[in-house]
Protein backbone atom coordinates (compact mmCIF):
# COMPACT_ATOMS: atom_id res chain seq x y z
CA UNK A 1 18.92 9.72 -23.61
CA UNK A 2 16.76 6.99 -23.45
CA UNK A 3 17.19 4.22 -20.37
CA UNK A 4 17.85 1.54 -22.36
CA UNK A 5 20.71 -1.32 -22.17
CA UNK A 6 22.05 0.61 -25.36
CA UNK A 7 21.70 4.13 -23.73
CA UNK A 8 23.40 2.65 -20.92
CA UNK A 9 26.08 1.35 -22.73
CA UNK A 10 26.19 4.54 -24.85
CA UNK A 11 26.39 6.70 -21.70
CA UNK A 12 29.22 4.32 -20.48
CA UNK A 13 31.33 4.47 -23.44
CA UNK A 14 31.03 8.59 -23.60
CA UNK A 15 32.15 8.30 -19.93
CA UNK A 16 35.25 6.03 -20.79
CA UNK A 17 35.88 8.33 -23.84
CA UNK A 18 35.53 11.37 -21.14
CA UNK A 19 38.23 9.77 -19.36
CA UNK A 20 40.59 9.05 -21.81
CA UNK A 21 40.53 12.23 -22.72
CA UNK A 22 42.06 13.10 -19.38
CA UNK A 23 45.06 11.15 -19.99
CA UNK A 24 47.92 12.72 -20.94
CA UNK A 25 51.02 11.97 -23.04
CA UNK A 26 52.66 9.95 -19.54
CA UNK A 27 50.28 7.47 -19.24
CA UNK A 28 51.16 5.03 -17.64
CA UNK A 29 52.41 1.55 -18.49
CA UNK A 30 49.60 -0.36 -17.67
CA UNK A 31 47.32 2.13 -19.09
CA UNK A 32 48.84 1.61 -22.40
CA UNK A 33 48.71 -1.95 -22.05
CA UNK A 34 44.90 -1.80 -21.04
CA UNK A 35 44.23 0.09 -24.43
CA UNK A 36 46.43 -2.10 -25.94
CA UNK A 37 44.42 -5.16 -25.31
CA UNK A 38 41.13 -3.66 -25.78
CA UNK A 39 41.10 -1.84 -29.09
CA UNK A 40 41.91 -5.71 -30.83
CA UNK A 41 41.93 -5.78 -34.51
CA UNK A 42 41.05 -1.98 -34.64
CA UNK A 43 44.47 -1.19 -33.25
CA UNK A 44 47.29 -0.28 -35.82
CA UNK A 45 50.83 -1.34 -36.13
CA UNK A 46 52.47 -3.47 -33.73
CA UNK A 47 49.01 -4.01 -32.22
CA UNK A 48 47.25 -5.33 -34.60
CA UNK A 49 49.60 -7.57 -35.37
CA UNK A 50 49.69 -9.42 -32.06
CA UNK A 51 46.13 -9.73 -32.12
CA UNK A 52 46.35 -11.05 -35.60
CA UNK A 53 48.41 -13.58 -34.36
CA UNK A 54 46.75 -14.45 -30.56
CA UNK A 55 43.65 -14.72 -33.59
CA UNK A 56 45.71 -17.27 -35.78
CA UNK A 57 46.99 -19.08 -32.34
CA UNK A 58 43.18 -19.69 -31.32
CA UNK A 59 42.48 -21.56 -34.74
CA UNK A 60 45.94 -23.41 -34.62
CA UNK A 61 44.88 -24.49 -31.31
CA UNK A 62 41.47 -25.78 -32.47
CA UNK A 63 43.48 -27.58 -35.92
CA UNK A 64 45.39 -29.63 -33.29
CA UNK A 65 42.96 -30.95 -30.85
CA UNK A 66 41.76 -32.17 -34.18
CA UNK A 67 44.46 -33.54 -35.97
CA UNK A 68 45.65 -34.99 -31.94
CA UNK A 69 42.40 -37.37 -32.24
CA UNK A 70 43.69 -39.40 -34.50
CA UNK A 71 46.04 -42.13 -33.99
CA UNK A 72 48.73 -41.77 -36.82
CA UNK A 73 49.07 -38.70 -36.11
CA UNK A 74 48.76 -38.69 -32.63
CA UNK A 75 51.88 -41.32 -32.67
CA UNK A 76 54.03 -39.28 -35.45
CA UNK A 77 53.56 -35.72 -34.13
CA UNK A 78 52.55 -36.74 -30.28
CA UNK A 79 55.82 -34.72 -28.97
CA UNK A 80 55.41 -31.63 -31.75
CA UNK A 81 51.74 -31.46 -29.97
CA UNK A 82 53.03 -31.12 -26.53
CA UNK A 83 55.73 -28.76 -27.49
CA UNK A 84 52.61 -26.54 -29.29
CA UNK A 85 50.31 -26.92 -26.40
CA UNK A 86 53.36 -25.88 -24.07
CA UNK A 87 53.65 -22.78 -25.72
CA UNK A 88 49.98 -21.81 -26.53
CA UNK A 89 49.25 -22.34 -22.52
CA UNK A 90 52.21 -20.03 -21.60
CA UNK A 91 51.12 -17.43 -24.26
CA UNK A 92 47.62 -17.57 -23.20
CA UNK A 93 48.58 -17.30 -19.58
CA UNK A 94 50.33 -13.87 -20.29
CA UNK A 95 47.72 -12.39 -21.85
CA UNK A 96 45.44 -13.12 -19.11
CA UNK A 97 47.97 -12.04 -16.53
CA UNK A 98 48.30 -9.23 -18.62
CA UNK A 99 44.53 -8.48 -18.73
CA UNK A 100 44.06 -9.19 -14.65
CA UNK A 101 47.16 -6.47 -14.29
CA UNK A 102 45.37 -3.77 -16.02
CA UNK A 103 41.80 -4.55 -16.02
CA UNK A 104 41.95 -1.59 -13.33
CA UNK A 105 41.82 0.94 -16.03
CA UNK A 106 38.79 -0.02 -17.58
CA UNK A 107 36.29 3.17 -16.95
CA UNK A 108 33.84 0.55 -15.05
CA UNK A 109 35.86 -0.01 -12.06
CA UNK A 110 37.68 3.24 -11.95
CA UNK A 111 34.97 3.62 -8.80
CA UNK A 112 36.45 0.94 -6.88
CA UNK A 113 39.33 -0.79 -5.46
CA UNK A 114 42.22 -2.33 -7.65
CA UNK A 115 41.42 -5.36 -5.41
CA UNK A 116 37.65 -5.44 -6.05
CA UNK A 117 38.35 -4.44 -9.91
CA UNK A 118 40.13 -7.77 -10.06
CA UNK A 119 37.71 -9.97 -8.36
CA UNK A 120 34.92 -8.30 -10.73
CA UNK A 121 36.60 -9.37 -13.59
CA UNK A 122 37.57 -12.86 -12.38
CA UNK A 123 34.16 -13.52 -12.36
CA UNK A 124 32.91 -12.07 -15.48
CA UNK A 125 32.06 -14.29 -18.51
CA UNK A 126 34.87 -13.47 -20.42
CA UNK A 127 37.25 -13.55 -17.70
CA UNK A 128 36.17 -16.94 -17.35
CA UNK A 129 36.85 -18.08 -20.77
CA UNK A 130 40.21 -17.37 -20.56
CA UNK A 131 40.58 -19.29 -17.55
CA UNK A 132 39.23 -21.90 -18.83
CA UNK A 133 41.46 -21.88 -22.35
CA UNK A 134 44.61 -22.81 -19.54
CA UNK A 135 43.61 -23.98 -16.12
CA UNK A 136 42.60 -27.78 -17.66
CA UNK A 137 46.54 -27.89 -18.70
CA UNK A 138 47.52 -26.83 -15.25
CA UNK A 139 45.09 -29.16 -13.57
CA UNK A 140 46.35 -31.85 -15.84
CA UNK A 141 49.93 -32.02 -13.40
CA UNK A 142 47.47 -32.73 -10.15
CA UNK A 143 44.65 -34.93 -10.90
CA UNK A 144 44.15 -37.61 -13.91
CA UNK A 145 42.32 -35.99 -16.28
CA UNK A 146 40.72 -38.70 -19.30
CA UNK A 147 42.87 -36.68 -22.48
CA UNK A 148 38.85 -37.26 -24.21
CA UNK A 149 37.61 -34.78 -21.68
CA UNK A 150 40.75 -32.64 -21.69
CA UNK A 151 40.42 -32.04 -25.67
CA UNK A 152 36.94 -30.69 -25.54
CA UNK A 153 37.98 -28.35 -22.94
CA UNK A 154 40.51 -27.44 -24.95
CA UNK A 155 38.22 -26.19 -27.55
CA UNK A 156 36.84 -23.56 -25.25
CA UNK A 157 40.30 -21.20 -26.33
CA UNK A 158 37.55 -20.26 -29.90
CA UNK A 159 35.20 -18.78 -27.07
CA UNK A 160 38.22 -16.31 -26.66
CA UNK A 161 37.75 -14.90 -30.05
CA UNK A 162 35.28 -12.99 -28.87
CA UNK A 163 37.60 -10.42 -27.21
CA UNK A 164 38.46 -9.84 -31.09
CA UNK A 165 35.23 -9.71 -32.93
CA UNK A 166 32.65 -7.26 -31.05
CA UNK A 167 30.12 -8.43 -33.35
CA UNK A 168 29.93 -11.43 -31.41
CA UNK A 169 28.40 -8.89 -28.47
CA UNK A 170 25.49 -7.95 -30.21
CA UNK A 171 24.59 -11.49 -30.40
CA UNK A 172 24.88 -13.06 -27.03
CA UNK A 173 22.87 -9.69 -25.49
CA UNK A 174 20.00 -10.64 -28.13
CA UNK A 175 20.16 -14.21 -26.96
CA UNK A 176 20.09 -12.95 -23.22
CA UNK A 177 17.28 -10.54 -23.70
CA UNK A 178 15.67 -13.29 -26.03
CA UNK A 179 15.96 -16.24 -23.56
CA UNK A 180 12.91 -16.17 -21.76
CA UNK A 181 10.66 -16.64 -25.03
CA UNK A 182 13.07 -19.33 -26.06
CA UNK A 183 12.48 -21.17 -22.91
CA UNK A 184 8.71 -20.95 -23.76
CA UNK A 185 9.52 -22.02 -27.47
CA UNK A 186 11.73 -25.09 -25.90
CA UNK A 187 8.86 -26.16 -23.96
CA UNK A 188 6.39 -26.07 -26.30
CA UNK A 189 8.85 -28.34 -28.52
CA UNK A 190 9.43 -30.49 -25.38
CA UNK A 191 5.21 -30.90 -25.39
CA UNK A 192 4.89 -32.04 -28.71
CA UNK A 193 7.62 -34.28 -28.77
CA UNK A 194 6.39 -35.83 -25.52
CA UNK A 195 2.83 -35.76 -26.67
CA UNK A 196 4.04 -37.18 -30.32
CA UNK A 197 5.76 -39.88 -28.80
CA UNK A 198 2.73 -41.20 -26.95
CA UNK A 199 0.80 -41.22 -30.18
CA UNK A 200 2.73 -43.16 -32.00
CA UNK A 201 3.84 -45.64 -29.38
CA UNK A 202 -0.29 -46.21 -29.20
CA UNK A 203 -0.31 -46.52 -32.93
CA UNK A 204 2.52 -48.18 -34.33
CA UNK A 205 3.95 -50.53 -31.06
CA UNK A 206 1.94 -53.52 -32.56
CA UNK A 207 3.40 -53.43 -35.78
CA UNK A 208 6.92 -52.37 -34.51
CA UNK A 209 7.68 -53.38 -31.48
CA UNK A 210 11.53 -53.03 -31.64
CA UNK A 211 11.05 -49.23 -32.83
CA UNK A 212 8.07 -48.08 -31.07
CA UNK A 213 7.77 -50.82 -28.16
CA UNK A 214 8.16 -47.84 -25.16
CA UNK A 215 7.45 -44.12 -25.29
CA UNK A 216 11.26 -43.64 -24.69
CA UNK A 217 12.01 -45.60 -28.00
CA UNK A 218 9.49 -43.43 -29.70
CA UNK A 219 11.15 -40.38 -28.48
CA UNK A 220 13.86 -40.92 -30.75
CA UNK A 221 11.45 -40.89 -33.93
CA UNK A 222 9.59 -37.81 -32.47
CA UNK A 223 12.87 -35.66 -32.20
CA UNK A 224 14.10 -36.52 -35.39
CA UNK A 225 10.84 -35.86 -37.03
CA UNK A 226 9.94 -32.62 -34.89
CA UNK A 227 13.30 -30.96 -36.16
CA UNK A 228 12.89 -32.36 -39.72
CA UNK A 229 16.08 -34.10 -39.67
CA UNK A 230 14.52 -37.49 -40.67
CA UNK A 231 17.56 -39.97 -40.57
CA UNK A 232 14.68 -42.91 -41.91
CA UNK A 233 16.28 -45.20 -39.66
CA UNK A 234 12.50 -45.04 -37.79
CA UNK A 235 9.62 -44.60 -39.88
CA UNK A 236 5.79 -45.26 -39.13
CA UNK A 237 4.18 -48.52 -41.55
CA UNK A 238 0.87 -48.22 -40.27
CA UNK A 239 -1.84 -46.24 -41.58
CA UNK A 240 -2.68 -44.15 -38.63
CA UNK A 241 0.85 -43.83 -38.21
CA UNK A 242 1.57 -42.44 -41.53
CA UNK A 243 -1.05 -39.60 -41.36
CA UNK A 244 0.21 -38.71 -37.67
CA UNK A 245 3.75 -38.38 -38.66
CA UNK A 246 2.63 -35.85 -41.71
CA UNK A 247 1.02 -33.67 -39.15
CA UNK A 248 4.04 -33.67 -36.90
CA UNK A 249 6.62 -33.10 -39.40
CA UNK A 250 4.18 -29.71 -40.33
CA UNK A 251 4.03 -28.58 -36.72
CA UNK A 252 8.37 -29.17 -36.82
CA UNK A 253 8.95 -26.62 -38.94
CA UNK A 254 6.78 -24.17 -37.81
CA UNK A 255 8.12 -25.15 -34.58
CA UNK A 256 12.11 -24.90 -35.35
CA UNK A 257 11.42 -22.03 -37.40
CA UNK A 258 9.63 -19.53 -34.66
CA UNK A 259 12.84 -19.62 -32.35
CA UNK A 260 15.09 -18.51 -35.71
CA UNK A 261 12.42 -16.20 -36.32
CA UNK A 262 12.32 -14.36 -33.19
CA UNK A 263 16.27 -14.14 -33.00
CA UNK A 264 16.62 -12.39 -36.41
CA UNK A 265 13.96 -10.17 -35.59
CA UNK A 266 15.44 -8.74 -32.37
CA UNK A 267 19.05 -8.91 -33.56
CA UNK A 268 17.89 -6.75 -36.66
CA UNK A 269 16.28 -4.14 -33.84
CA UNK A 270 19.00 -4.34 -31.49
CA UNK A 271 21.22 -3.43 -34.48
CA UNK A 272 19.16 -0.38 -35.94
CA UNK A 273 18.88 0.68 -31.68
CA UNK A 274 23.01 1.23 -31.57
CA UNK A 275 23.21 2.51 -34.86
CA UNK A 276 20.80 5.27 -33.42
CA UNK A 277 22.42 5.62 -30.32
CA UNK A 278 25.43 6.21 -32.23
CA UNK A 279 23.90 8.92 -34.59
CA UNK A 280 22.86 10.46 -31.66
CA UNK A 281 26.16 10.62 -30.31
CA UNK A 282 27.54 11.69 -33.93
CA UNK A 283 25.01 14.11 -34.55
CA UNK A 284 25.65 15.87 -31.22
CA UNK A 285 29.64 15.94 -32.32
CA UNK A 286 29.30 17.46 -35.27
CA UNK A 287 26.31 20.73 -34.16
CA UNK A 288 29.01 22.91 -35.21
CA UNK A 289 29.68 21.45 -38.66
CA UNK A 290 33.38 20.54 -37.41
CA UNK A 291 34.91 17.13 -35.75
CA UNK A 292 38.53 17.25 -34.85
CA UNK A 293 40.64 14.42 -34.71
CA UNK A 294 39.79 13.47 -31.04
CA UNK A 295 36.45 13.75 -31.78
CA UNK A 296 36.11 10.96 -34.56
CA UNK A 297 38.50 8.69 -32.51
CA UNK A 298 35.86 9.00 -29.35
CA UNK A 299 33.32 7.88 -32.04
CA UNK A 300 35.15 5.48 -34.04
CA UNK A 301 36.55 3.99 -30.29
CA UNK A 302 32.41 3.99 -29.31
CA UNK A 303 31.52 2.50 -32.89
CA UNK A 304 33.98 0.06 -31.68
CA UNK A 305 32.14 -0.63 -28.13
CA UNK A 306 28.88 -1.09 -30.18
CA UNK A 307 30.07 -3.89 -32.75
CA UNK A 308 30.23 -1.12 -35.58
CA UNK A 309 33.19 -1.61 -37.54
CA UNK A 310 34.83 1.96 -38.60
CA UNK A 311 34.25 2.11 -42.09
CA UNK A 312 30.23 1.64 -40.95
CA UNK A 313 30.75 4.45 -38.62
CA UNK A 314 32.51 6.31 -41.22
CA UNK A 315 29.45 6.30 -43.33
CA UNK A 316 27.01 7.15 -40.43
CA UNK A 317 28.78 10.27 -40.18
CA UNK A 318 28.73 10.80 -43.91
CA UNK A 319 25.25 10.59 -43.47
CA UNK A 320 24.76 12.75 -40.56
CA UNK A 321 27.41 15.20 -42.53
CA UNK A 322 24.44 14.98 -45.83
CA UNK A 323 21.61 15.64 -43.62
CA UNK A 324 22.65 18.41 -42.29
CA UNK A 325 24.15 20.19 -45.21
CA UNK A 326 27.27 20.67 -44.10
CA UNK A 327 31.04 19.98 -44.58
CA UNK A 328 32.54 18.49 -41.44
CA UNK A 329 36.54 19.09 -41.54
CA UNK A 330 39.10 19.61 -39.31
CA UNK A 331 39.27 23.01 -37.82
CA UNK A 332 43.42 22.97 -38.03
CA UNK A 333 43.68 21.70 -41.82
CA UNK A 334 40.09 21.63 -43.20
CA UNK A 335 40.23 18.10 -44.43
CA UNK A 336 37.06 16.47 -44.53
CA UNK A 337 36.86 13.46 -41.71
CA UNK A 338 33.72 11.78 -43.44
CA UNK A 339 34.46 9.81 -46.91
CA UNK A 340 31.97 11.36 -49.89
CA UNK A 341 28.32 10.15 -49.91
């Protein structure tokens, strides 16, 4: 299999699948809660209804750090948001007790110490997230913390979404694999609106001295213009100045655009690179022209691990099972897996 960040994923997620495998019917309990916690709005039952609701808590969270920031409500409902923040913070601080406690399950520090397994995840990005969605409360008891600054970290809790949405994977790896050509896009932006700037404090600082007097005062009318915003409250009278803003409102959209450009490209091959991993995995699965019940859960539970939901895996098998020409069923009761293609 190719050595890729998606093989190398892929090979990870066959190995936790390998492993789970192992487990038999006495699991223990903080094995169940570790699969518990990690299967999100793919689990079933009881499951998936406390993720629904952890899901519904996030955005409840986010409604009152809105409705807290202003005054008549703030005065009227200033004890109801206490009581709500009281019990979000205890909630949240469960779960990540609860995710801490068990983390040493996860296939990727089965290697190493319980110890080390915990400091690993402490210091992972999503580990940090959930700190931060309770330690600003807890600091709030030992150092005076401006309630301004203490809302916005409150927002942070919508970063924790992400544990529920794996879609939300496949974007941040393009933007880490993407950032060093949008570091080169940002500084070629930074150039022109530098080098903009300086033109039109030359050209228009006579005739507007209040708007173009310094460079930094014509900075302001570069970035706006640059990112085609335009808010008109600057504008060039001059002649000269009229014909340089055209050009630099032409070179702003190619400029905003490119960066766009060059994330939807590599999203849309990142995507088509899992859903081939994934065929390979299917395809590989179903040689024999059967897949038993564990067997679609492993690639469901990997569909999963690549952002797929399972009705999109569902019909990558249904398309494997067309290609091949044959009916893939369950070996006990012969009931095709796949839905029709």
């Amino acid at each position: 299999m190719a050595s890729t960040p998606v093989g190398r994923r892929l090979r990870q997620g066959i190995l936790g699948i390998e492993v789970i495998n192992r487990m038999n019917e006495r699991e223990s309990l903080r094995g169940k809660t570790f699969r518990a916690l990690e299967v999100g709005l793919a689990g079933r039952g009881p499951i998936r209804l406390i993720h629904v609701f952890v899901i519904l808590l996030i955005l409840a969270n986010v409604a009152a750090v809105v409705l807290a920031s202003y005054p008549p409500y703030a005065e009227r409902f200033g004890q109801a948001f206490w009581t709500f923040e009281l019990v979000s913070v205890a909630i949240f601080s469960v779960e990540y007790a609860l995710r801490l406690w068990c983390i040493v399950e996860a296939p990727r520090y089965r290697s190493i110490t319980p110890l080390r397994a915990r400091l690993r995840y402490m210091v992972s990005p999503v580990a940090l997230v959930d700190l931060l969605a309770i330690l600003p409360f807890y600091l709030s008891f030992l150092f005076k913390v401006d309630l301004r600054f203490l809302r916005v970290l409150r927002l942070l809790r919508l970063l924790k979404l992400g544990h529920y949405f794996p879609g939300l994977d496949v974007f941040l790896y393009v933007l880490r694999v993407q950032l060093p050509a949008l570091a080169a896009a940002s500084l070629v932006m930074v150039v022109l609106i530098l080098f903009s700037a300086c033109l039109m404090f030359m050209l228009e600082s006579t005739a507007q001295p209040d708007a173009f007097g310094t460079v930094g005062a014509a900075i302001w009318w570069a970035v706006v213009t640059l990112t085609t915003v335009g808010y008109g409250d600057v504008t060039p009278i001059t002649t000269l100045g009229k014909m340089l803003g055209t050009v630099i409102m032409l070179l702003g959209v190619g400029t905003v655009a490119l960066p766009a450009a060059m994330l939807a490209g590599r999203f849309s091959e990142e995507i088509q690179a899992r859903r081939g991993q994934l065929e390979t995995l299917i395809a590989r699965y179903i040689g024999d022209g059967r897949l038993d019940p564990q067997e679609q859960e492993d690639i469901r539970k990997l569909g999963r691990d690549l952002g797929m939901p399972d009705d999109v895996v569902d019909q990558i098998v249904a398309g494997q099972r067309a290609r091949i020409g044959r009916t893939i069923s369950c070996p006990h009761c012969g009931q095709d897996f796949a839905p029709p293609t």
